[in-house]
PDB file of N, CA and C in Angstrom:
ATOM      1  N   UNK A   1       0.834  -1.181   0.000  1.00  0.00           N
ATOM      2  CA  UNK A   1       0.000   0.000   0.000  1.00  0.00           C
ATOM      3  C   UNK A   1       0.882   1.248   0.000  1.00  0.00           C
ATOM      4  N   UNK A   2       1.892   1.048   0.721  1.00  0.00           N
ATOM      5  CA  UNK A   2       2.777   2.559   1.119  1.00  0.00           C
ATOM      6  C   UNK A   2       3.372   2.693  -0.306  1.00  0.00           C
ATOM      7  N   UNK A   3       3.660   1.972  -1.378  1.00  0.00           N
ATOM      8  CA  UNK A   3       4.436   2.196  -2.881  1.00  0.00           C
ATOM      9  C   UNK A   3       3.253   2.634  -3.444  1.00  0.00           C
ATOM     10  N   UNK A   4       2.081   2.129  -3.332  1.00  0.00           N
ATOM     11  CA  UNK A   4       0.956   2.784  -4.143  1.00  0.00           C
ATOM     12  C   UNK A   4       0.730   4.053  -4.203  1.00  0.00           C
ATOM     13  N   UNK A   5       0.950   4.205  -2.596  1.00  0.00           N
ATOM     14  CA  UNK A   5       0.437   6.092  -2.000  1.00  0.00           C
ATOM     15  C   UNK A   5       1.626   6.813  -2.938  1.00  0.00           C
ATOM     16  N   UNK A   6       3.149   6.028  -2.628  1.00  0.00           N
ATOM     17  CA  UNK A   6       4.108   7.180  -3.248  1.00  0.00           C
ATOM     18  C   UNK A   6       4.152   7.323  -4.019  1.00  0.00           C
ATOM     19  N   UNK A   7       3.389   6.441  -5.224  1.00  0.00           N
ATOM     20  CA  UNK A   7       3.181   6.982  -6.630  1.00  0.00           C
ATOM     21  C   UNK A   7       1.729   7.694  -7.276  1.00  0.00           C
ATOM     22  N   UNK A   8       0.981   7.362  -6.255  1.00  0.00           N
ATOM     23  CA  UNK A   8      -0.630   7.836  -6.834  1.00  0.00           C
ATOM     24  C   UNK A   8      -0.477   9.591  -6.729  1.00  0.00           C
ATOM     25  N   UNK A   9      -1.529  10.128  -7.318  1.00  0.00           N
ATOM     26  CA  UNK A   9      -1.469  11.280  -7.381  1.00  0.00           C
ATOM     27  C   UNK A   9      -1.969  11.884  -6.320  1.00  0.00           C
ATOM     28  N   UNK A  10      -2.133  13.592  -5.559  1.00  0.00           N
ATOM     29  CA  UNK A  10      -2.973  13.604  -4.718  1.00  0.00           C
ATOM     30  C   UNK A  10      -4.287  13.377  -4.540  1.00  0.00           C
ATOM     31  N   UNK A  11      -5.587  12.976  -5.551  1.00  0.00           N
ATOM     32  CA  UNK A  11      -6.266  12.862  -5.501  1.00  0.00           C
ATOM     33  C   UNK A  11      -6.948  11.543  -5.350  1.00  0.00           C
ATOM     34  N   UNK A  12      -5.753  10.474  -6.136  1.00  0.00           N
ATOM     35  CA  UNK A  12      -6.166   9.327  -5.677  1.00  0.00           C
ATOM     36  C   UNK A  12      -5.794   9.050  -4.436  1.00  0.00           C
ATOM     37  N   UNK A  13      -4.497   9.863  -4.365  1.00  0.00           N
ATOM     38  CA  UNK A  13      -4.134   8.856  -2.616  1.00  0.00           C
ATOM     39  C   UNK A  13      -5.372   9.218  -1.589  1.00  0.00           C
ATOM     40  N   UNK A  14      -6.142  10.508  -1.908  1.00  0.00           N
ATOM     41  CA  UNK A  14      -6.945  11.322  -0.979  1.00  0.00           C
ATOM     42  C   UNK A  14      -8.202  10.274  -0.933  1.00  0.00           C
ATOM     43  N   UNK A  15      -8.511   9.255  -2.035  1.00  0.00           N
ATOM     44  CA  UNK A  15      -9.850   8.773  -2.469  1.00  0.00           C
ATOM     45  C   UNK A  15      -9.312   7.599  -1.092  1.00  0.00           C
ATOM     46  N   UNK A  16      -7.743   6.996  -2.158  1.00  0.00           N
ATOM     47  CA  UNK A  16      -7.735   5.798  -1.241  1.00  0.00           C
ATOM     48  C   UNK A  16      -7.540   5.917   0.258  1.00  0.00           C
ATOM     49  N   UNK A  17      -7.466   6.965   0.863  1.00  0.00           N
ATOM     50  CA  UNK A  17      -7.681   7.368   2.454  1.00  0.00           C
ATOM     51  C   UNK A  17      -8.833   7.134   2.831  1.00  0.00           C
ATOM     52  N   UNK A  18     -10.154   7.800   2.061  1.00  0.00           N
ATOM     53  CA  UNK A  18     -11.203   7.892   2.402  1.00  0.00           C
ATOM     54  C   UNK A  18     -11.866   6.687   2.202  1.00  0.00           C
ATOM     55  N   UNK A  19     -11.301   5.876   1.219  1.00  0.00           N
ATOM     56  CA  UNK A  19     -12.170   4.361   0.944  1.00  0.00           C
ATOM     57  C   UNK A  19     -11.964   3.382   2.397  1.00  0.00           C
ATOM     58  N   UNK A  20      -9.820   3.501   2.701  1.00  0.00           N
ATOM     59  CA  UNK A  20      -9.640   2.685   3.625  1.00  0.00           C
ATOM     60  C   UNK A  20     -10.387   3.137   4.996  1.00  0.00           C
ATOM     61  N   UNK A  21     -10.542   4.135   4.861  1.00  0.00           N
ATOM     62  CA  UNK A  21     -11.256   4.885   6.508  1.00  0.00           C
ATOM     63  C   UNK A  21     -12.383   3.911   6.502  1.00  0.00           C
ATOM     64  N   UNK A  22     -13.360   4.153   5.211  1.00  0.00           N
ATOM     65  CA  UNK A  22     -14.510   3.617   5.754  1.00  0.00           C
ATOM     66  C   UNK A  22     -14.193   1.848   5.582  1.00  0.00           C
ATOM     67  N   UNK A  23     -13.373   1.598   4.703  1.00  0.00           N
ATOM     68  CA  UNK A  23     -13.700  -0.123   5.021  1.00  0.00           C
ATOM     69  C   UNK A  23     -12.887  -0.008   6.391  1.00  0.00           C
ATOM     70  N   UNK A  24     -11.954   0.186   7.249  1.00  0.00           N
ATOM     71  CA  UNK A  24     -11.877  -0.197   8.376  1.00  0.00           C
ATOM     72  C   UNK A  24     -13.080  -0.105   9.096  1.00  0.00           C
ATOM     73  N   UNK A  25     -13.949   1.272   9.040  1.00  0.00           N
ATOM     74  CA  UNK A  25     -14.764   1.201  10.318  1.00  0.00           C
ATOM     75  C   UNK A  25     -16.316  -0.159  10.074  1.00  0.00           C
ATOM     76  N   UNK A  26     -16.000  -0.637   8.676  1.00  0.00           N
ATOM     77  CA  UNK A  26     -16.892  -1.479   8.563  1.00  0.00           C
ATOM     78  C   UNK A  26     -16.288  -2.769   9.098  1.00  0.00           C
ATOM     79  N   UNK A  27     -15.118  -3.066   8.818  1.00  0.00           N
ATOM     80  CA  UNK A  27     -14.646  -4.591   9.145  1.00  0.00           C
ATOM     81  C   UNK A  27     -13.380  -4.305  10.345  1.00  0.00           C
ATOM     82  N   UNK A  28     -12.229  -4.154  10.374  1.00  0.00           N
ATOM     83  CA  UNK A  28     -11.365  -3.511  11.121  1.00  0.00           C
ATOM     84  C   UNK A  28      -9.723  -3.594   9.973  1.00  0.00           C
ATOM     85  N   UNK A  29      -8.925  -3.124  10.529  1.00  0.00           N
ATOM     86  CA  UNK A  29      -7.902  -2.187   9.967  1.00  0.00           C
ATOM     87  C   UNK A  29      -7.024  -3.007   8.887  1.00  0.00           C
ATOM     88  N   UNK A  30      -6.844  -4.174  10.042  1.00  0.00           N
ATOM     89  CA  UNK A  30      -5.735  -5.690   9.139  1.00  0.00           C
ATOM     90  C   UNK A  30      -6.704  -6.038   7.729  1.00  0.00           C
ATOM     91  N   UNK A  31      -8.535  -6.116   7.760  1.00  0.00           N
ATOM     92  CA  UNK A  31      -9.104  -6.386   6.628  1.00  0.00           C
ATOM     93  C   UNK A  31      -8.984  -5.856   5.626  1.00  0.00           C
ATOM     94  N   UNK A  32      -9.322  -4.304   5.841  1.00  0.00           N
ATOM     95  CA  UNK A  32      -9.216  -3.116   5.234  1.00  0.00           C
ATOM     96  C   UNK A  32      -7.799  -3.136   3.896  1.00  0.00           C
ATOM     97  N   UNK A  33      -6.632  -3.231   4.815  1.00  0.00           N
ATOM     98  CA  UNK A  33      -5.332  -3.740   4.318  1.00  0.00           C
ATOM     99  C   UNK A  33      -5.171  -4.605   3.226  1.00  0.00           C
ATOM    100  N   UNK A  34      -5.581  -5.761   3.894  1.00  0.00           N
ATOM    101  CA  UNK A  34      -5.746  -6.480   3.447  1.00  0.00           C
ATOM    102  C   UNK A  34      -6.384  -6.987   1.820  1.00  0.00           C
ATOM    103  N   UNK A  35      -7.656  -5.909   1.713  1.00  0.00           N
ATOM    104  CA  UNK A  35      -8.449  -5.968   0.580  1.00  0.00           C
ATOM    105  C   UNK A  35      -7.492  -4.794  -0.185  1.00  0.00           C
ATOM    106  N   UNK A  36      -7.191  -3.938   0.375  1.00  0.00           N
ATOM    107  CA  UNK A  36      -6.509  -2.909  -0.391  1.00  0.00           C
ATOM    108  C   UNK A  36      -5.389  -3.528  -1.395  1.00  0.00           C
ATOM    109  N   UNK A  37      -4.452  -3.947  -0.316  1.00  0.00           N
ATOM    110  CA  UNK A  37      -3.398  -4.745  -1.190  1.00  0.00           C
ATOM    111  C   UNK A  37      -3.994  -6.155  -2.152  1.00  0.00           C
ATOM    112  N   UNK A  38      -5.105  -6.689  -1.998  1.00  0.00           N
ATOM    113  CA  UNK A  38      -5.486  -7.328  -3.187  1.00  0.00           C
ATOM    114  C   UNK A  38      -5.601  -6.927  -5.048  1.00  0.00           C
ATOM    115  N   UNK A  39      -6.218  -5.019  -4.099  1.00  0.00           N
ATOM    116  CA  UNK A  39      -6.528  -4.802  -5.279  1.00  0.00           C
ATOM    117  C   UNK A  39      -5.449  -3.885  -5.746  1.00  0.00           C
ATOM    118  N   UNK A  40      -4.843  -3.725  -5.300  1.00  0.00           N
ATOM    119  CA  UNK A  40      -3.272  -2.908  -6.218  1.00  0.00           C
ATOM    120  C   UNK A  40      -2.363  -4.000  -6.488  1.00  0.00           C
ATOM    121  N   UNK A  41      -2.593  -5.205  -6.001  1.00  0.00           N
ATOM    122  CA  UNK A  41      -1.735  -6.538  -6.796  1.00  0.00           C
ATOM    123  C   UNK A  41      -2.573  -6.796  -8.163  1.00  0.00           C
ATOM    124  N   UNK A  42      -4.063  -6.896  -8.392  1.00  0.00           N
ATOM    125  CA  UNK A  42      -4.663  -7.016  -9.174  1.00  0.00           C
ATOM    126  C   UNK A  42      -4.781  -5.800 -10.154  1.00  0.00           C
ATOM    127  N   UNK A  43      -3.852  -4.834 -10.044  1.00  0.00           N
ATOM    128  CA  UNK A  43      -3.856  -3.164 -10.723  1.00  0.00           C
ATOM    129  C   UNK A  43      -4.947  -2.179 -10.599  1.00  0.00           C
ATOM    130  N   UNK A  44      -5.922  -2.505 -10.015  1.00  0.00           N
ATOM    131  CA  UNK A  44      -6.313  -1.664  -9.705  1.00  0.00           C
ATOM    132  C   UNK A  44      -6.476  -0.793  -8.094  1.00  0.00           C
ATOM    133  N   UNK A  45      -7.396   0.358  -8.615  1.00  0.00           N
ATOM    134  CA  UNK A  45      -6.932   1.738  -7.273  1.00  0.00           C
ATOM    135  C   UNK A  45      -7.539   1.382  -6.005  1.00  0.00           C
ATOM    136  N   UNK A  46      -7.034   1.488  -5.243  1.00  0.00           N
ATOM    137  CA  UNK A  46      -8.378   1.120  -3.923  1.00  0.00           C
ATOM    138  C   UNK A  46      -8.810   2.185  -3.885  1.00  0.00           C
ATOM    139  N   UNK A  47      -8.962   3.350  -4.055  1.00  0.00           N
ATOM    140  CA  UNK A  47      -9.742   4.560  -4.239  1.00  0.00           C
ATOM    141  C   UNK A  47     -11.063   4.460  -5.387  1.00  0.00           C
ATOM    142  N   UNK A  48     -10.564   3.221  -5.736  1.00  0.00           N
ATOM    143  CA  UNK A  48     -12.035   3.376  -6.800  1.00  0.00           C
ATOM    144  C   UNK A  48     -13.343   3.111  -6.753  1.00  0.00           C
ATOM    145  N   UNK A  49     -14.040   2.703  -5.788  1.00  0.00           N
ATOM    146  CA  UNK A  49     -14.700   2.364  -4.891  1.00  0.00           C
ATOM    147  C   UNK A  49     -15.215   0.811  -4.337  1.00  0.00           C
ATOM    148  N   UNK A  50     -14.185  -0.249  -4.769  1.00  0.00           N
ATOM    149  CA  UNK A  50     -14.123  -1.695  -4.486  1.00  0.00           C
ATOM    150  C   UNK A  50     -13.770  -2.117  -3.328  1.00  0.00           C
ATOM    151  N   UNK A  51     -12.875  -1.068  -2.724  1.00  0.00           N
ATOM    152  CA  UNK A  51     -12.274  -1.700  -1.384  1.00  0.00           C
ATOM    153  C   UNK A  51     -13.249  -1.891  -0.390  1.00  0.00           C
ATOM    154  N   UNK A  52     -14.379  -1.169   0.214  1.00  0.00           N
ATOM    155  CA  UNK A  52     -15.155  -1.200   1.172  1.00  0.00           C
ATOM    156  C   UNK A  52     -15.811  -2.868   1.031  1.00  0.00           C
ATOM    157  N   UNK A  53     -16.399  -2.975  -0.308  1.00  0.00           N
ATOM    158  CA  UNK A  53     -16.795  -4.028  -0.810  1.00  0.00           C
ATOM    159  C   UNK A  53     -15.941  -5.300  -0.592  1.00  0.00           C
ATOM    160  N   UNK A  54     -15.044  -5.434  -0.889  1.00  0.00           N
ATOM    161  CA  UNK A  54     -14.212  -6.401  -0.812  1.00  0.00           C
ATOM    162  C   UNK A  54     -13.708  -6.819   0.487  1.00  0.00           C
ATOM    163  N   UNK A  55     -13.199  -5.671   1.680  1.00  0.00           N
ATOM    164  CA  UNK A  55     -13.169  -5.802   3.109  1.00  0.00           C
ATOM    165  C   UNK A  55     -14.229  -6.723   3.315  1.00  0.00           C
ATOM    166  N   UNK A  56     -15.398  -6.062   3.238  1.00  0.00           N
ATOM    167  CA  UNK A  56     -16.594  -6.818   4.022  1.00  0.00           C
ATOM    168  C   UNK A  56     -16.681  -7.941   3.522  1.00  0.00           C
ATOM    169  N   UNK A  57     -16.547  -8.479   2.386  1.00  0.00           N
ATOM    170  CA  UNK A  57     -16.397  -9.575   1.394  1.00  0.00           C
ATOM    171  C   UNK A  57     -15.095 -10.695   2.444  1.00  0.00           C
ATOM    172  N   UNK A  58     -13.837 -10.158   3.023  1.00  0.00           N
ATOM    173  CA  UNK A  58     -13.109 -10.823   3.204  1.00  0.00           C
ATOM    174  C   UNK A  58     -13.217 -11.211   4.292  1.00  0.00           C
ATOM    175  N   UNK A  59     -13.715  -9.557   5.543  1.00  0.00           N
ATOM    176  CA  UNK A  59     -14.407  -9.708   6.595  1.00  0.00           C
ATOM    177  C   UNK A  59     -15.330 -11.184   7.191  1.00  0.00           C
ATOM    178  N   UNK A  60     -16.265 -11.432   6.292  1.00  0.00           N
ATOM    179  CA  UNK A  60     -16.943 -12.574   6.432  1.00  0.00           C
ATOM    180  C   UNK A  60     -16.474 -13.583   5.974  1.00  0.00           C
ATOM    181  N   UNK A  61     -15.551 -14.087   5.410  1.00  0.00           N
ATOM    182  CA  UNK A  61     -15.265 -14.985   4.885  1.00  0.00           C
ATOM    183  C   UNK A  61     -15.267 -15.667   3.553  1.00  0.00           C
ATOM    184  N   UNK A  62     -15.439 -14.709   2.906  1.00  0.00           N
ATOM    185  CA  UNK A  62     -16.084 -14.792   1.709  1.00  0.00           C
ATOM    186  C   UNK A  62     -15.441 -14.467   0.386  1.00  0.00           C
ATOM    187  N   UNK A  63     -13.983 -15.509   0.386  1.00  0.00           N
ATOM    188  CA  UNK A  63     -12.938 -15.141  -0.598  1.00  0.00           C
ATOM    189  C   UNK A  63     -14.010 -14.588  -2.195  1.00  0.00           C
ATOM    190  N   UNK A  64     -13.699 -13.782  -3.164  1.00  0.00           N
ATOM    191  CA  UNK A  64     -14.168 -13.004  -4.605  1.00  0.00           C
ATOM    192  C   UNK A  64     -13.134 -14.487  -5.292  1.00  0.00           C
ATOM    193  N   UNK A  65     -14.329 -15.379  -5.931  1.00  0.00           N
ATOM    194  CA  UNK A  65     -14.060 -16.159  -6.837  1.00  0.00           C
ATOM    195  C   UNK A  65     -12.914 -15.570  -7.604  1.00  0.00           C
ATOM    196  N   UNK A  66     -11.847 -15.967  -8.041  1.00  0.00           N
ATOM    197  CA  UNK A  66     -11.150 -15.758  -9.459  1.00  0.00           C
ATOM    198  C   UNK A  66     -11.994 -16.444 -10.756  1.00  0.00           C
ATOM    199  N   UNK A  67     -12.072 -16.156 -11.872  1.00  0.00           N
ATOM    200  CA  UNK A  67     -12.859 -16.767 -13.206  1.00  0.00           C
ATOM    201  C   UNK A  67     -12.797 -15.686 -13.999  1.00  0.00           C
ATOM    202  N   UNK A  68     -12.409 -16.287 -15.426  1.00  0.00           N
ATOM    203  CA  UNK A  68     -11.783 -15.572 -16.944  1.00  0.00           C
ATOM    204  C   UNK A  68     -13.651 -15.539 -17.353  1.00  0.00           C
ATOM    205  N   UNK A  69     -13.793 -14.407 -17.662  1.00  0.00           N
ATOM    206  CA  UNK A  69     -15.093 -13.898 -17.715  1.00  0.00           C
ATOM    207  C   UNK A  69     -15.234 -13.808 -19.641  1.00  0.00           C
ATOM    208  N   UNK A  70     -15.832 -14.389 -20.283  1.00  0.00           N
ATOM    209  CA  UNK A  70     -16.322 -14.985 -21.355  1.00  0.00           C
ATOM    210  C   UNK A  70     -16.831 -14.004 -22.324  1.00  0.00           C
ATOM    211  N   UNK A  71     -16.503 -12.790 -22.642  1.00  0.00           N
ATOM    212  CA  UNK A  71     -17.153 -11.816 -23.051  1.00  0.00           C
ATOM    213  C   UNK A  71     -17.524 -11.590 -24.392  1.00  0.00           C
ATOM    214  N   UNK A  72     -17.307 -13.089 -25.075  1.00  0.00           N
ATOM    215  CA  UNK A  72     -17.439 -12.930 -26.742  1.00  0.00           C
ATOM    216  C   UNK A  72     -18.905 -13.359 -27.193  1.00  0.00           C
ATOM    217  N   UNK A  73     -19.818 -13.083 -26.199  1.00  0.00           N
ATOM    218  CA  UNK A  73     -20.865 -13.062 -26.402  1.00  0.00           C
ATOM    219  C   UNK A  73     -21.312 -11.285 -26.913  1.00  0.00           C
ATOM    220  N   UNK A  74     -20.852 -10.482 -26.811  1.00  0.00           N
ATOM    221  CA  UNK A  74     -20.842  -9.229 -27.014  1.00  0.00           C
ATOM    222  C   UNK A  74     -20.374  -9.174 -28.386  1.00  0.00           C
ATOM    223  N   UNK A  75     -19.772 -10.182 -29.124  1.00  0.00           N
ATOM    224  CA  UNK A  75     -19.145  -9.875 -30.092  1.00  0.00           C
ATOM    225  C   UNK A  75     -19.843  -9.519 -31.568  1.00  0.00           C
ATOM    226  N   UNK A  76     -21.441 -10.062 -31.386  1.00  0.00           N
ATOM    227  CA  UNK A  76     -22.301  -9.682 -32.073  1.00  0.00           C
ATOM    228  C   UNK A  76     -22.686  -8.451 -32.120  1.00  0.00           C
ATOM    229  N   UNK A  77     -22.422  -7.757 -31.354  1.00  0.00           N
ATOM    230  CA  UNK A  77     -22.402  -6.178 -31.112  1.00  0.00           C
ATOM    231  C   UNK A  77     -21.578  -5.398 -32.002  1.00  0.00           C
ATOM    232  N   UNK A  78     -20.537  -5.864 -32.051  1.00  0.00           N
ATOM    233  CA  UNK A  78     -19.223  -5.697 -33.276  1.00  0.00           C
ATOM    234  C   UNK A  78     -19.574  -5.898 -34.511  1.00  0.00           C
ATOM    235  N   UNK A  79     -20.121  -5.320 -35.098  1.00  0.00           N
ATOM    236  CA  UNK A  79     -20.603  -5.260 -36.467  1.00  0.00           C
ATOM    237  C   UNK A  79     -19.592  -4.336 -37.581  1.00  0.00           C
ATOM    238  N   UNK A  80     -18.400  -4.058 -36.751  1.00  0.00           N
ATOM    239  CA  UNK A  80     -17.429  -3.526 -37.809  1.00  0.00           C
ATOM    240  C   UNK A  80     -17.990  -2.292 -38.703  1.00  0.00           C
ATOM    241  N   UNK A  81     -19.168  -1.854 -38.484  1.00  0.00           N
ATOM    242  CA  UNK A  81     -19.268  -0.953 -39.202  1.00  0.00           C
ATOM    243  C   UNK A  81     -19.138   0.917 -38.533  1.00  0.00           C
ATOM    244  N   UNK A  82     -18.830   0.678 -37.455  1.00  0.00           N
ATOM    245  CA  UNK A  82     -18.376   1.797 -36.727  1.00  0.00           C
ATOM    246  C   UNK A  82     -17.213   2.369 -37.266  1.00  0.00           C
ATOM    247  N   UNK A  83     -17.181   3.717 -37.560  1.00  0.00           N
ATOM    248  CA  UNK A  83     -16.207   4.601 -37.933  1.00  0.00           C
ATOM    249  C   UNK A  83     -15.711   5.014 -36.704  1.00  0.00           C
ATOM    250  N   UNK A  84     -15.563   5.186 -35.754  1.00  0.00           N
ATOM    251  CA  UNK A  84     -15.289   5.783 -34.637  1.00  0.00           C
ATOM    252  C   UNK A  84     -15.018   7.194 -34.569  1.00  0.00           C
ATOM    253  N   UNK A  85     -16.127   7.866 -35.027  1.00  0.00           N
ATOM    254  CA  UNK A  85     -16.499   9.164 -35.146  1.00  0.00           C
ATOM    255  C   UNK A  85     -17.029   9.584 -34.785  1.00  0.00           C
ATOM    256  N   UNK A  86     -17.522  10.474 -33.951  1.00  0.00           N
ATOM    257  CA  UNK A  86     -18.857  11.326 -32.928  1.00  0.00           C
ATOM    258  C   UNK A  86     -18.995  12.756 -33.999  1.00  0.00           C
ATOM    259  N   UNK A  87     -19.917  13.148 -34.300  1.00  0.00           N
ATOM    260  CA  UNK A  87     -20.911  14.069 -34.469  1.00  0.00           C
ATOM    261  C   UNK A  87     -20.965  15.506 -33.424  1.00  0.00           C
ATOM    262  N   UNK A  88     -20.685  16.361 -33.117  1.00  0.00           N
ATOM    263  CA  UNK A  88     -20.857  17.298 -32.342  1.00  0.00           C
ATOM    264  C   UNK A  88     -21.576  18.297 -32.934  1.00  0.00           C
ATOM    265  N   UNK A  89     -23.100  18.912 -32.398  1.00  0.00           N
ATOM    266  CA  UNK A  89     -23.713  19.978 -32.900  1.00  0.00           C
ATOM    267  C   UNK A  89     -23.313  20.953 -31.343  1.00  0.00           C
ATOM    268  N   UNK A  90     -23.028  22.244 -32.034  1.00  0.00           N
ATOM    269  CA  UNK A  90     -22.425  23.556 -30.965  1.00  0.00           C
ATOM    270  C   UNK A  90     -24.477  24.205 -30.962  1.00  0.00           C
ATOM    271  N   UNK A  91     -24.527  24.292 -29.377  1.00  0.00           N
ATOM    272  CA  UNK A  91     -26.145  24.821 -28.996  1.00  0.00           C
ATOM    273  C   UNK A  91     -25.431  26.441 -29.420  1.00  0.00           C
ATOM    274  N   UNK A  92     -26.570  27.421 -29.910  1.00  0.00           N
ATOM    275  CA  UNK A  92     -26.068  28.532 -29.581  1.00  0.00           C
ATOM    276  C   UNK A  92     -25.133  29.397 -30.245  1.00  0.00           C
ATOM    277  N   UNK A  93     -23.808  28.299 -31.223  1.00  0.00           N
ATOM    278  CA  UNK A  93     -22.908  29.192 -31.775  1.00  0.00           C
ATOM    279  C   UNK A  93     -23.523  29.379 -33.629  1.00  0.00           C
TER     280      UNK A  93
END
């Protein structure tokens, strides 16, 4: 956690203060930790709002399955015909 803080910016380190505050006062301090450093091994921020979740998650006993999540069901969505272009009309000018 302490390499995370010295590289995050002030705003994340400020989030991940405020996330660990409240998952301690939900589970206690070692959990809190605990979930934090899960999720900056896994790359992401504990400021992002997972940690509270995950404390209480670990709190009870209740290891977060690992599983490669299958997402090529979406792939019909991909119709390749997207230009990746947005449209902007100006209100007013």
């Amino acid at each position: 956690m302490a390499d995370w803080l010295d590289t995050a910016d002030n705003r994340s380190r400020s989030r991940a203060f405020a996330a660990l505050e409240d998952a301690t006062a939900a589970t206690d301090y070692a959990t809190a930790m605990s979930a934090a450093q899960s999720l900056i091994t896994g790359g992401d921020d504990p400021g992002a709002g997972g940690l509270g979740m995950l404390a209480r998650r670990l709190g009870e006993g209740i290891e977060p399955v690992a599983s490669v999540t299958d997402l090529s069901v979406y792939d019909r969505y991909n119709t390749g015909t997207a230009t990746g272009t947005v449209s902007v009309k100006k209100v007013g000018a």
